[in-house]
C-alpha atoms as a PDB file:
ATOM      1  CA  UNK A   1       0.000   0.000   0.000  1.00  0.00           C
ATOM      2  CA  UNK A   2       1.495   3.405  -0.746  1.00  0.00           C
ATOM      3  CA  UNK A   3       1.679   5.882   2.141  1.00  0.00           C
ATOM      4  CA  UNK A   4      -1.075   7.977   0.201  1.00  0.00           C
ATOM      5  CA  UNK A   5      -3.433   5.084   1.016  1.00  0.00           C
ATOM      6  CA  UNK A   6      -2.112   4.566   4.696  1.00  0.00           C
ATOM      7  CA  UNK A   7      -2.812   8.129   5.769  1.00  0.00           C
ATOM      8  CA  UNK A   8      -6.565   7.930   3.938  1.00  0.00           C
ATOM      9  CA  UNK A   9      -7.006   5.085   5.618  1.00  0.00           C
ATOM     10  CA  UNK A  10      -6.175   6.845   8.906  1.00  0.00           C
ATOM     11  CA  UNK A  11      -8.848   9.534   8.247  1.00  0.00           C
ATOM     12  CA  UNK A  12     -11.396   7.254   7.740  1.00  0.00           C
ATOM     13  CA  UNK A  13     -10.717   5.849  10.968  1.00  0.00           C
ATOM     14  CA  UNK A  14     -10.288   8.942  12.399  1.00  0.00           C
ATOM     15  CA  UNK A  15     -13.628  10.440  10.926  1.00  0.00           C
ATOM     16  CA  UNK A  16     -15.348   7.106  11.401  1.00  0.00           C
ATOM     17  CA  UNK A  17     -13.909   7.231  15.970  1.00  0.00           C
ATOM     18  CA  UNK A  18     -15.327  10.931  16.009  1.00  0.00           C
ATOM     19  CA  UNK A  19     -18.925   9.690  14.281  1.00  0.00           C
ATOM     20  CA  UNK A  20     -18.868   7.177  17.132  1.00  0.00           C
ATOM     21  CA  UNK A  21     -18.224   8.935  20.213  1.00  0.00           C
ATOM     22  CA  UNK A  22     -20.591  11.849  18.640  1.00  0.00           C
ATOM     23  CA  UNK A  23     -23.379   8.585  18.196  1.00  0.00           C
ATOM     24  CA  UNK A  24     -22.977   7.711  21.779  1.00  0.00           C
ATOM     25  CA  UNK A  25     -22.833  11.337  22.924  1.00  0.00           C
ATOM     26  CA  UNK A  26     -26.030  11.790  21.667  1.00  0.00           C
ATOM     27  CA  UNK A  27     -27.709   8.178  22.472  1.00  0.00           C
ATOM     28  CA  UNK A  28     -26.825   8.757  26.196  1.00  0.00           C
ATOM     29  CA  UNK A  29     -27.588  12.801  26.563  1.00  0.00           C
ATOM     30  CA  UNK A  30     -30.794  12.557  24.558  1.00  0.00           C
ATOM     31  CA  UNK A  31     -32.824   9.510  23.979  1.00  0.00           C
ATOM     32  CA  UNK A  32     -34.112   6.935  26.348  1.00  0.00           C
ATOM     33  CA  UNK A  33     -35.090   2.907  26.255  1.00  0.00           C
ATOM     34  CA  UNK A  34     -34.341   0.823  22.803  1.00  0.00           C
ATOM     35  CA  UNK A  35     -33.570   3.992  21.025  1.00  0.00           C
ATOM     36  CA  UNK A  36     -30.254   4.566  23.207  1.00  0.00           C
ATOM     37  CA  UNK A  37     -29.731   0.930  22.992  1.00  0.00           C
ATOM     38  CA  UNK A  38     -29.372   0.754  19.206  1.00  0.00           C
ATOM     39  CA  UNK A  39     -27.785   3.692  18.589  1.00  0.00           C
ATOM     40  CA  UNK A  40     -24.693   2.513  21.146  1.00  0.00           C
ATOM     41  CA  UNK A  41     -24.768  -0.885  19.490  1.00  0.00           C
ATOM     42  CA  UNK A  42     -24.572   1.016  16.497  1.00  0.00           C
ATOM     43  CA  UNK A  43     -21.603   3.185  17.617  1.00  0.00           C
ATOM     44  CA  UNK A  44     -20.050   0.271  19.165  1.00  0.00           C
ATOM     45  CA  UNK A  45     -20.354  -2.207  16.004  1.00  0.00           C
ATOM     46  CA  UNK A  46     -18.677   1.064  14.125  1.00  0.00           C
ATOM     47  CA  UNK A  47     -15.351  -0.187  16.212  1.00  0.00           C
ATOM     48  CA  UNK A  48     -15.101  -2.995  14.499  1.00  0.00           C
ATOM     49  CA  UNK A  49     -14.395  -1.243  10.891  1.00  0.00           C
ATOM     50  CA  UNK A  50     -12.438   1.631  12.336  1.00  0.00           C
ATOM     51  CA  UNK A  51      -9.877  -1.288  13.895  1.00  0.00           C
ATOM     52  CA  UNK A  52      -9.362  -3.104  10.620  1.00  0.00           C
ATOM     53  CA  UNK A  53      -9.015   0.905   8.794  1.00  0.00           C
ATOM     54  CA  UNK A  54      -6.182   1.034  12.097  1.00  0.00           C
ATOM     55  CA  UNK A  55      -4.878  -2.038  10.950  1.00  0.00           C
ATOM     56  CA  UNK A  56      -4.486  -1.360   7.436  1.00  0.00           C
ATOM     57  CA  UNK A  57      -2.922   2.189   8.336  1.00  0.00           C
ATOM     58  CA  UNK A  58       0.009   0.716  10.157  1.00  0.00           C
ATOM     59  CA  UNK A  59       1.034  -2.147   7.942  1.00  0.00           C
END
């Protein structure tokens, strides 16, 4: 991978951590019962692409 492709990769892991934590912000400050359960699952389960975009930024 050429370092161009590393450091997009980075940003979209970046941008894809701050969509998160702004997600779970949100879920926990404004909405109540299954609503604030989904949208944390949904935050959380947005880990598991922003690891492998980690990943694929270091190698």
């Amino acid at each position: 991978m050429s370092p161009l492709d590393k450091m997009w990769a980075s940003f979209i892991a970046i941008g894809l951590m701050v969509l998160a934590s702004l997600l779970i912000t949100f879920a926990r400050n404004k909405t109540t019962g299954i609503v604030r359960f989904v949208l944390s699952l949904v935050a959380f389960l947005m880990f598991i692409p922003i690891f492998i975009y980690m990943v694929v930024s270091l190698l």
